[in-house]
Protein backbone atom coordinates (compact mmCIF):
# COMPACT_ATOMS: atom_id res chain seq x y z
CA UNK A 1 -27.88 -17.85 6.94
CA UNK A 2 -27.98 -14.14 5.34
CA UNK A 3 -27.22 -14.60 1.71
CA UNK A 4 -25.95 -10.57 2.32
CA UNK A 5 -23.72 -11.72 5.17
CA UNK A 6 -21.89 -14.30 3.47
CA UNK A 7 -21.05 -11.58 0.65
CA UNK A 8 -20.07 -9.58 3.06
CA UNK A 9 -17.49 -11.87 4.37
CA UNK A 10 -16.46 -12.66 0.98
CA UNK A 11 -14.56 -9.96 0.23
CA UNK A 12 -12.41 -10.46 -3.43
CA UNK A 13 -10.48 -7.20 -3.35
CA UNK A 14 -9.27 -8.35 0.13
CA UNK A 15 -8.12 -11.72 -0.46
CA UNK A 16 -6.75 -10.29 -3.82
CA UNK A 17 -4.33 -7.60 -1.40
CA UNK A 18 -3.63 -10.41 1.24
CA UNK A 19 -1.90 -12.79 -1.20
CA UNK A 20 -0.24 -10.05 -3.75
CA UNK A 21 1.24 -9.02 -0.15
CA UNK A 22 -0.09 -5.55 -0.22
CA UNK A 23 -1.03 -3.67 2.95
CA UNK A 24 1.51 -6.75 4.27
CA UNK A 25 4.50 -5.76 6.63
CA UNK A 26 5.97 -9.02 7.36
CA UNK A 27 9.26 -7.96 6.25
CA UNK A 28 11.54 -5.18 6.17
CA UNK A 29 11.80 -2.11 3.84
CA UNK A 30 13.77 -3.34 1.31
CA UNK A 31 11.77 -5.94 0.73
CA UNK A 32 8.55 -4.07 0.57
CA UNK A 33 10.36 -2.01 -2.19
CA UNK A 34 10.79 -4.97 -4.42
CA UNK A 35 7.45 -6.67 -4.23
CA UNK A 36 4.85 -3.67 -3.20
CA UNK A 37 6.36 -0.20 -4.57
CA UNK A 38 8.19 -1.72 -7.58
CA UNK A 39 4.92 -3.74 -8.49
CA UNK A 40 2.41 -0.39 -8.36
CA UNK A 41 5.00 1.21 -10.29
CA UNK A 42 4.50 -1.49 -12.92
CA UNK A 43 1.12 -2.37 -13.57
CA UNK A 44 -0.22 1.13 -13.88
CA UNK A 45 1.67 1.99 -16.51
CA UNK A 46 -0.91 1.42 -19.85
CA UNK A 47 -0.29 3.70 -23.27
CA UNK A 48 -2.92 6.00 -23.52
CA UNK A 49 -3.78 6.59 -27.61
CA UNK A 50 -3.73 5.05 -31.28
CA UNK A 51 -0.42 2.67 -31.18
CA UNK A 52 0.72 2.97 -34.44
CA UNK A 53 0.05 5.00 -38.10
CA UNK A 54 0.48 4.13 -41.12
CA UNK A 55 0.85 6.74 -43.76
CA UNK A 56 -1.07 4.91 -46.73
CA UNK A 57 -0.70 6.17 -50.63
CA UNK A 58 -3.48 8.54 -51.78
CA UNK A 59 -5.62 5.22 -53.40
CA UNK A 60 -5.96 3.94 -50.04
CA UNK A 61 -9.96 4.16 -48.55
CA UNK A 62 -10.25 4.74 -44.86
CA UNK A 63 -11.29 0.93 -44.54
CA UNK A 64 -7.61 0.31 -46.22
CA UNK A 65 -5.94 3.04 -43.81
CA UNK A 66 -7.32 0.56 -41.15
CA UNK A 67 -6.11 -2.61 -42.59
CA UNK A 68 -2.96 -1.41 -42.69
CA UNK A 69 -2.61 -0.13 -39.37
CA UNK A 70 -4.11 -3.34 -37.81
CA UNK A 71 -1.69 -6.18 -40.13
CA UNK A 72 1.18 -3.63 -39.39
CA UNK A 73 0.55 -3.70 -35.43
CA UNK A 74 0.24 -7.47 -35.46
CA UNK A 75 3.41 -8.32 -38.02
CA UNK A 76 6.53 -7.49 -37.53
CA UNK A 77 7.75 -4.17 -38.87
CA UNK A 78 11.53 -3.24 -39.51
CA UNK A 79 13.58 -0.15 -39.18
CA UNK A 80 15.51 1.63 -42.17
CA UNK A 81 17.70 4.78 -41.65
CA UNK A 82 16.84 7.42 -43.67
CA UNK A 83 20.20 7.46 -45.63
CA UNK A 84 19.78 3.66 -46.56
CA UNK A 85 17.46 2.15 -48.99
CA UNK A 86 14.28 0.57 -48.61
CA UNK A 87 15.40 -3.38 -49.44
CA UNK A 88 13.84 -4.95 -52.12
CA UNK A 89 10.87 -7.91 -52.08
CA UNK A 90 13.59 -10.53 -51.82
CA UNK A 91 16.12 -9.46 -49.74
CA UNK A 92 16.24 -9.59 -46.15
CA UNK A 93 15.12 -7.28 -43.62
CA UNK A 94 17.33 -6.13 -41.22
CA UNK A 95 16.67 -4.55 -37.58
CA UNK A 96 13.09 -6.17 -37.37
CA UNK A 97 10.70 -5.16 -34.51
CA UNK A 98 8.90 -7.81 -32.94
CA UNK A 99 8.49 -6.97 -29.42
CA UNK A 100 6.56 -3.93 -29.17
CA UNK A 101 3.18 -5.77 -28.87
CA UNK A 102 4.29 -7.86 -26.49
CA UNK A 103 5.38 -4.89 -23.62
CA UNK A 104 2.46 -5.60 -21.21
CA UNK A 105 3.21 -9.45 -21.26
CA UNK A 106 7.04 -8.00 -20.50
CA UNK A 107 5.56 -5.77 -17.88
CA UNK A 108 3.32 -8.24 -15.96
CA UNK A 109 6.18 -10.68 -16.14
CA UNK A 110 8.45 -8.69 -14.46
CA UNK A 111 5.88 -7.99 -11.72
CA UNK A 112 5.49 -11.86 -11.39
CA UNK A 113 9.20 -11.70 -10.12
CA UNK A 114 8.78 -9.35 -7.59
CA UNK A 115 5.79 -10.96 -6.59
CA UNK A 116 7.23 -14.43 -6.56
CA UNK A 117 9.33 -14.72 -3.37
CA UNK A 118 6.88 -12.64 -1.28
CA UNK A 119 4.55 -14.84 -1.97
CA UNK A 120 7.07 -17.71 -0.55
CA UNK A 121 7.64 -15.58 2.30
CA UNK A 122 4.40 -15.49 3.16
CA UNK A 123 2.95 -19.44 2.51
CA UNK A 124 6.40 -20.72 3.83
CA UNK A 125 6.43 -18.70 6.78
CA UNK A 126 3.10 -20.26 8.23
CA UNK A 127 4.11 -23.59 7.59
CA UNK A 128 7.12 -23.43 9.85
CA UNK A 129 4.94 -22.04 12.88
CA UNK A 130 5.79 -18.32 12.74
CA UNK A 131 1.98 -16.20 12.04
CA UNK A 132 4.16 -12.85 11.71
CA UNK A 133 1.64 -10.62 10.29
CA UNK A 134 -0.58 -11.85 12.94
CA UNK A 135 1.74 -11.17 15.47
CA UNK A 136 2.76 -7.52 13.57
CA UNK A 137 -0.76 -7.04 13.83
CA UNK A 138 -1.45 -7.77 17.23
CA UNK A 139 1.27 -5.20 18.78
CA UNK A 140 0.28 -2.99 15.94
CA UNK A 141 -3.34 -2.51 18.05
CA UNK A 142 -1.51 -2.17 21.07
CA UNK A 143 0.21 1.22 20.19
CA UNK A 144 -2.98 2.49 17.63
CA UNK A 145 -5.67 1.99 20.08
CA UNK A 146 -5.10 5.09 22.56
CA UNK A 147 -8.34 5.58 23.67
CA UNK A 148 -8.17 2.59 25.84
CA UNK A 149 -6.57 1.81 28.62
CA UNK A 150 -2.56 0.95 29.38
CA UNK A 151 -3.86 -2.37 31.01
CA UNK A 152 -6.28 -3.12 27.75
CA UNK A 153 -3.60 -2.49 25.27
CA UNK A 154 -0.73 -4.46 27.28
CA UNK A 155 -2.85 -7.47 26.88
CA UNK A 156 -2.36 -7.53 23.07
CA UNK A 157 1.53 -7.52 23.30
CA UNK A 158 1.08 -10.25 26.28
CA UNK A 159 -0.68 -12.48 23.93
CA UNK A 160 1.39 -11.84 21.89
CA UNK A 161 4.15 -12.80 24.03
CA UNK A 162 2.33 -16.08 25.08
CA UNK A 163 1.79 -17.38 21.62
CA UNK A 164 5.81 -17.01 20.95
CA UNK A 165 6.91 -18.76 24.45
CA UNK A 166 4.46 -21.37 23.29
CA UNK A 167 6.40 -21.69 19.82
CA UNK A 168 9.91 -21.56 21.07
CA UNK A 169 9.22 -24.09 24.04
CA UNK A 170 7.45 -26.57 21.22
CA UNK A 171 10.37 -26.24 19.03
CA UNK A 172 13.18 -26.55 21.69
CA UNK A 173 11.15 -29.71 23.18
CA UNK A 174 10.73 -31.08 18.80
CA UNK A 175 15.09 -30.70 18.77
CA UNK A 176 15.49 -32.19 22.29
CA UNK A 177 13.32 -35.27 21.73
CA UNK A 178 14.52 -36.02 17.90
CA UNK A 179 18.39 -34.91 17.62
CA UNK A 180 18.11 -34.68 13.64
CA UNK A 181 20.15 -31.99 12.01
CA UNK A 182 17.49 -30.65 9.87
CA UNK A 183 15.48 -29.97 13.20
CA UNK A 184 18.12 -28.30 14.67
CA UNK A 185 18.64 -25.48 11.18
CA UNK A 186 16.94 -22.00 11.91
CA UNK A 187 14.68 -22.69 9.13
CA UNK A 188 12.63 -19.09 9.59
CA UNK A 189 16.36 -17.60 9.17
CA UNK A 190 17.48 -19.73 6.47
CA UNK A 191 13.96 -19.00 4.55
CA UNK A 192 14.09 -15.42 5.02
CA UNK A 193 17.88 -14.84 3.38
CA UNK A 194 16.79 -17.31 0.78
CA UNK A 195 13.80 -15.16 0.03
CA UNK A 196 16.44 -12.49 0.06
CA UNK A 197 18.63 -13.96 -2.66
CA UNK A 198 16.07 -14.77 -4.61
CA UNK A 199 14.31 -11.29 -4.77
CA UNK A 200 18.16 -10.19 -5.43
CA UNK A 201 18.87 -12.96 -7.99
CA UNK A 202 15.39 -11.37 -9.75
CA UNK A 203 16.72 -8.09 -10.02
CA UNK A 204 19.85 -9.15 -11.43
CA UNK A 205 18.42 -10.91 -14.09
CA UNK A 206 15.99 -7.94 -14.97
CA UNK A 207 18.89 -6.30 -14.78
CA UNK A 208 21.16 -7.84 -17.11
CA UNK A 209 18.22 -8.95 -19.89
CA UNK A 210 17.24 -5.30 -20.30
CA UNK A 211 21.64 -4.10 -20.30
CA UNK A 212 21.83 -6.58 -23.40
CA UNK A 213 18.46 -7.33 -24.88
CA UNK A 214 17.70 -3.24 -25.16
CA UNK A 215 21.79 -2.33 -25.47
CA UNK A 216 21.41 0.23 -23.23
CA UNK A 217 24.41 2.20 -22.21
CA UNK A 218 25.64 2.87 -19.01
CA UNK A 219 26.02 7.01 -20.02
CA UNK A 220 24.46 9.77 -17.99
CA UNK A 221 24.03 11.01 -21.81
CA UNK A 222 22.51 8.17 -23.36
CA UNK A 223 20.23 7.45 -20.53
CA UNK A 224 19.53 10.68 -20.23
CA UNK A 225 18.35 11.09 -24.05
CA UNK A 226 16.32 7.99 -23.63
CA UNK A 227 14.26 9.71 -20.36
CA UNK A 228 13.73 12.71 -21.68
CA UNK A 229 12.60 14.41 -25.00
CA UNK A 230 15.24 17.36 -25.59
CA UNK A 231 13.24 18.96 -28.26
CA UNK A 232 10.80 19.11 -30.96
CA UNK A 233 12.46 16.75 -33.50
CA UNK A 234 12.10 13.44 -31.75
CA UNK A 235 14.90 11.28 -32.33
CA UNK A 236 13.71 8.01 -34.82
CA UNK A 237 17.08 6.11 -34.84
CA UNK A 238 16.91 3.84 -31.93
CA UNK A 239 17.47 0.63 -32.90
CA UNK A 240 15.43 -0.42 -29.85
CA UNK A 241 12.48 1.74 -29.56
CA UNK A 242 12.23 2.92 -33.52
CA UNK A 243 9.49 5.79 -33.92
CA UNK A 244 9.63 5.87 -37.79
CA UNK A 245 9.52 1.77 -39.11
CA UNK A 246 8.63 0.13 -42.51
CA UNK A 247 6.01 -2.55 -42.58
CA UNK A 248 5.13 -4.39 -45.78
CA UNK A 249 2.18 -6.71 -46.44
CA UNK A 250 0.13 -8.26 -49.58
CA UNK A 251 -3.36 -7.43 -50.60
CA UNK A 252 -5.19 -10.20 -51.95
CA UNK A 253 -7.65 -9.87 -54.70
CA UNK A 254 -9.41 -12.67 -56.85
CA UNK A 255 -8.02 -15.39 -58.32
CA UNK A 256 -3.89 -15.29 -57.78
CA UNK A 257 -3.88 -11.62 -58.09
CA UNK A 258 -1.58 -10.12 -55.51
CA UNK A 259 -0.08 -7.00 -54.55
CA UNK A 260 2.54 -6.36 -52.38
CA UNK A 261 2.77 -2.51 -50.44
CA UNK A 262 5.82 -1.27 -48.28
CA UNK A 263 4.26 1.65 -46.12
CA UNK A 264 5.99 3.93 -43.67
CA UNK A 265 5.00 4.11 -40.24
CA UNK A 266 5.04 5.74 -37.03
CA UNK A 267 5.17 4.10 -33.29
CA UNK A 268 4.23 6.74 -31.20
CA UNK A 269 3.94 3.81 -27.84
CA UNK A 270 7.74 3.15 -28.68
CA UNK A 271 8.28 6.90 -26.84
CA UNK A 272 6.47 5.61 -24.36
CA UNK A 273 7.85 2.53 -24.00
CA UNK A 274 11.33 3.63 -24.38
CA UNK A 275 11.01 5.89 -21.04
CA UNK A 276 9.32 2.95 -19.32
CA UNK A 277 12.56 0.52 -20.00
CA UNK A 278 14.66 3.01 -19.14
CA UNK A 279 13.62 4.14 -15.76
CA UNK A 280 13.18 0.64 -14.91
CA UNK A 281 16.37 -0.09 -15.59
CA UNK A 282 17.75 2.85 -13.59
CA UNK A 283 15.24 1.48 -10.92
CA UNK A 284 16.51 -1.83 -11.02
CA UNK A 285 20.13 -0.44 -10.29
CA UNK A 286 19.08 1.52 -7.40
CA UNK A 287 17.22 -1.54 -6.23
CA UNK A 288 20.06 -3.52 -6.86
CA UNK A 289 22.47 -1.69 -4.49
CA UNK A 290 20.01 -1.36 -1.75
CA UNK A 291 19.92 -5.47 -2.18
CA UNK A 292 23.06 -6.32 -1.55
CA UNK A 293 23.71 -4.04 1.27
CA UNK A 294 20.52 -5.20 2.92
CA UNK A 295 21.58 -8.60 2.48
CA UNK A 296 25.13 -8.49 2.57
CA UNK A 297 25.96 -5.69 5.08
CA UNK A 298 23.07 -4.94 7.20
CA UNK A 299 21.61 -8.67 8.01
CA UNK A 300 25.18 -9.87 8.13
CA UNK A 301 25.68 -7.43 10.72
CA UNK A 302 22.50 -8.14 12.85
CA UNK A 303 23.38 -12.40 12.43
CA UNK A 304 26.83 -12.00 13.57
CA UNK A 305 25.46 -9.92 16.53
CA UNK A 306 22.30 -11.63 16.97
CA UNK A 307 22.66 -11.80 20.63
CA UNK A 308 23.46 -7.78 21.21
CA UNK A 309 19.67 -7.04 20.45
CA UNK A 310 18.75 -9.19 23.51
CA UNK A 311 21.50 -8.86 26.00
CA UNK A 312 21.61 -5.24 25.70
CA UNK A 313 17.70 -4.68 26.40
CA UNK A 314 17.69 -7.17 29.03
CA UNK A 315 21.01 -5.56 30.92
CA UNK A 316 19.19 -2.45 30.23
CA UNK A 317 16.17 -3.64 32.00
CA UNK A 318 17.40 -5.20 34.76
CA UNK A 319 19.61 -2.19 35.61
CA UNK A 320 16.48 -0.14 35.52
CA UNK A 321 15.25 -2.00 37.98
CA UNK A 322 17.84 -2.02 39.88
CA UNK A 323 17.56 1.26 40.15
CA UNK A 324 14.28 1.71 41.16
CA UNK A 325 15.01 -1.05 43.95
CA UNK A 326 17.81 1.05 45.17
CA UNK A 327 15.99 4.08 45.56
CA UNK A 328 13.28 2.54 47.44
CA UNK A 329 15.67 1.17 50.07
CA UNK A 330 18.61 3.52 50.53
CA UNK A 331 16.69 4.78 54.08
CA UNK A 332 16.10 1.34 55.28
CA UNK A 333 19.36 -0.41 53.98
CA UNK A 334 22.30 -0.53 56.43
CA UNK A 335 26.62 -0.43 55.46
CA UNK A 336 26.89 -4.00 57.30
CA UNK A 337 23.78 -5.20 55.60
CA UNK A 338 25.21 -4.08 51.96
CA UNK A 339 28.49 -5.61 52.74
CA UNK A 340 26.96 -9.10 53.85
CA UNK A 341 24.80 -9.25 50.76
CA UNK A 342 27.91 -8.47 48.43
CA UNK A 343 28.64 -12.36 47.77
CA UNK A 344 24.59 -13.13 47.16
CA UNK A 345 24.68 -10.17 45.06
CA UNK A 346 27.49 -12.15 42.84
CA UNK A 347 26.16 -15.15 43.05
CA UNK A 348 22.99 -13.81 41.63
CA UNK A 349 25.13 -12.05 38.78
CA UNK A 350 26.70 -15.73 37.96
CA UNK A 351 23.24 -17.23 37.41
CA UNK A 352 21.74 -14.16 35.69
CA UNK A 353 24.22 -14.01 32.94
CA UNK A 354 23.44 -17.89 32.64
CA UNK A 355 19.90 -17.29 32.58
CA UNK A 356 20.61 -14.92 29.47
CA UNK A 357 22.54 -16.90 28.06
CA UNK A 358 20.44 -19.99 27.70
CA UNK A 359 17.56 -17.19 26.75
CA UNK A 360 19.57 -16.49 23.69
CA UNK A 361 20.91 -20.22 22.98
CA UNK A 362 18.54 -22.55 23.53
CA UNK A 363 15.44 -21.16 23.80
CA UNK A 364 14.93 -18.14 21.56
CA UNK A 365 17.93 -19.37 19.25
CA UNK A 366 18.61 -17.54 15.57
CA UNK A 367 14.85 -17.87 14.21
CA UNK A 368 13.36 -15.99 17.94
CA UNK A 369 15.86 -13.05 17.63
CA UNK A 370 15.01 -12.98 13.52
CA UNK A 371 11.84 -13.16 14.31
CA UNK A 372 11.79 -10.34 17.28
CA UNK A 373 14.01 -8.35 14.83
CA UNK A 374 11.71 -8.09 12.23
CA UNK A 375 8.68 -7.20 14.94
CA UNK A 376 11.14 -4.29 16.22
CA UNK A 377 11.38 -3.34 12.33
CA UNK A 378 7.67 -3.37 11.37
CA UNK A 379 6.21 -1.89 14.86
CA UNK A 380 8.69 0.29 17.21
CA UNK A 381 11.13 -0.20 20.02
CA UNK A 382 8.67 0.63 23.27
CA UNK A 383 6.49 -2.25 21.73
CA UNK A 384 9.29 -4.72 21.15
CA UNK A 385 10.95 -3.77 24.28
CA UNK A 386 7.26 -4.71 26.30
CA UNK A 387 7.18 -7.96 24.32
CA UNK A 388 10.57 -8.86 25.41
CA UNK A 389 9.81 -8.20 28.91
CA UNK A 390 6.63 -10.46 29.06
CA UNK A 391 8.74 -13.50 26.84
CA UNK A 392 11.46 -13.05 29.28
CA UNK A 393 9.18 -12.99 32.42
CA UNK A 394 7.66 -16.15 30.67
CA UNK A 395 11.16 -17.67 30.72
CA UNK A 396 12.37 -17.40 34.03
CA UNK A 397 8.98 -19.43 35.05
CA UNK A 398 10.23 -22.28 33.41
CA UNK A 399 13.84 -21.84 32.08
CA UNK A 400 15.13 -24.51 29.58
């Protein structure tokens, strides 16, 4: 086999997108804002420039100027107001900063947990039976590929459509033959709010460890003066983000000679960080509120409705239909004959609305319309609305 053609399918970048979920639309937009937009909005985000400087007294050689920077980055430093005094050897510091070198690590750990449940989503998803990306995919060709024919394109979404009657008439046959509870949960429904409450419960935590490990303040002034640099004379009193810090260390020379020096420094990446924090935090609130009305208002909504979404396609299908019918045979169609086919015509109403309704109940169930919900979401409704027509075409074959 071509060496080249094996690289070729090996393709690290790829497999790299599939599982960090981007280019992935498996879910719905709120979602997508937690673990794809927040994410690029985090790991970019890199301080361009010399960290920290140390302003050295005039004995100090420029291999001592760098000493001190370097022992000063990696030990802790502390922060003095200007009106207090510098504490002596002994005493204890107060206000230390620890934390500053550690901001990436902070950074890539709150990607990890926006990353976290759509990764779940994803391997979780599979394992119950549901391919939805495939599926997303699949009808996502049928509307892109114009240049081909109506009849070429169809056949995606009817594959589509075949795969799904294959799932749901597996899984209704799996609850008939082994009447266990756990069988009989909507586990892609019950998986997919989970995911939900967990991508919430991350946010909330964010959320509340910046509020009272940074003491921010919920001000439009004080957030405000954190975001944005009002003038010339930076600010140097936050307690959180200090610009102007003390660091002390001891110079060893030979034999038990020491000396101890307290130098004044300057944090320039504590600007930086100090906007970072704070628009994440206000992100984090806007995020938050889209969360719980995603979760608690809008998918509420569609669950307690689930079966609208169906019924009202499929009434609106078959009275299209009807309509067609009745055009085509108004000129052949007689008052006597309409009147004699008034009680088949009810009849056939009866066991329609029956046919729906075991559609809905016990063969699509909570995890189809989920399911066909989310494909409405991530495609559009002409392409959901042909899928539904080939499942339900597929159904009346063989009802269950």
């Amino acid at each position: 086999m071509d060496v080249r053609f094996v690289l070729s399918r090996f393709d690290a970048y790829a497999l790299v997108r599939y599982y960090c979920g981007f280019g992935r639309n498996d879910d719905d937009f709120v979602d997508r804002l937690s673990r794809h937009y927040t994410n690029k909005g985090i790991f970019p985000v890199q301080f361009v420039g010399k960290p920290i400087s140390c302003w050295t007294p005039a004995s100090f050689t420029d291999s001592h100027i760098t000493y001190a920077d370097f022992i000063c980055w990696i030990s802790s430093t502390y922060y003095v107001s200007t009106e207090s005094e510098i504490p002596l050897p002994d005493e204890q510091r107060e206000h230390s900063i620890v934390f500053y070198q550690y901001i990436p690590f902070l950074l890539m750990l709150q990607a990890f947990g926006f990353f976290f449940p759509g990764f779940l989503w994803r391997s979780l998803s599979k394992k119950i039976g549901f391919s939805i990306q495939n599926y997303i995919d699949s009808l996502n060709l049928s509307r892109t590929l114009l240049i081909e024919s109506p009849n070429f394109r169809r056949q995606f979404v009817h594959n589509v459509a075949i795969r799904l009657d294959q799932c749901f008439r597996l899984k209704h046959e799996k609850t008939q033959i082994k009447k266990v509870f756990l069988l009989r949960l909507p586990k892609l429904t019950v998986l997919y709010l989970s995911i939900k409450l967990i991508y919430l419960s991350n946010i909330l935590l964010q959320l509340f460890t910046l509020h009272y490990l940074m003491k921010f303040r919920l001000s439009l002034s004080s957030l405000s003066q954190q975001l944005f640099i009002h003038s010339t004379n930076y600010r140097h009193d936050s307690l959180q983000f200090p610009t102007n810090v003390l660091c002390d260390f001891i110079v060893r020379f030979l034999g038990k000679n020491t000396h101890r020096h307290t130098v004044q420094c300057v944090l320039p990446v504590n600007v930086f960080n100090e906007k970072i924090f704070t628009f994440s935090y206000l992100w984090l609130i806007m995020m938050m509120l889209f969360s719980i009305y995603n979760l608690m208002f809008q998918w509420s909504f569609y669950l307690i409705n689930k079966y609208d979404f169906i019924n009202d396609y499929l009434m609106f299908q078959k009275k299209k239909k009807a309509n067609k019918f009745k055009k085509l045979t108004t000129e052949f169609t007689s008052t006597s004959l309409m009147s004699s086919n008034n009680n088949h015509g009810l009849d056939e109403k009866m066991n329609e609305k029956l046919l729906i309704k075991n559609f809905n109940e016990h063969y699509l169930k909570t995890d189809g319309i989920v399911l066909l919900r989310l494909l409405k979401i991530n495609t559009d409704i002409v392409t959901t609305g042909d899928l539904l027509d080939d499942i339900w075409d597929l159904y009346k074959i063989q009802p269950v």
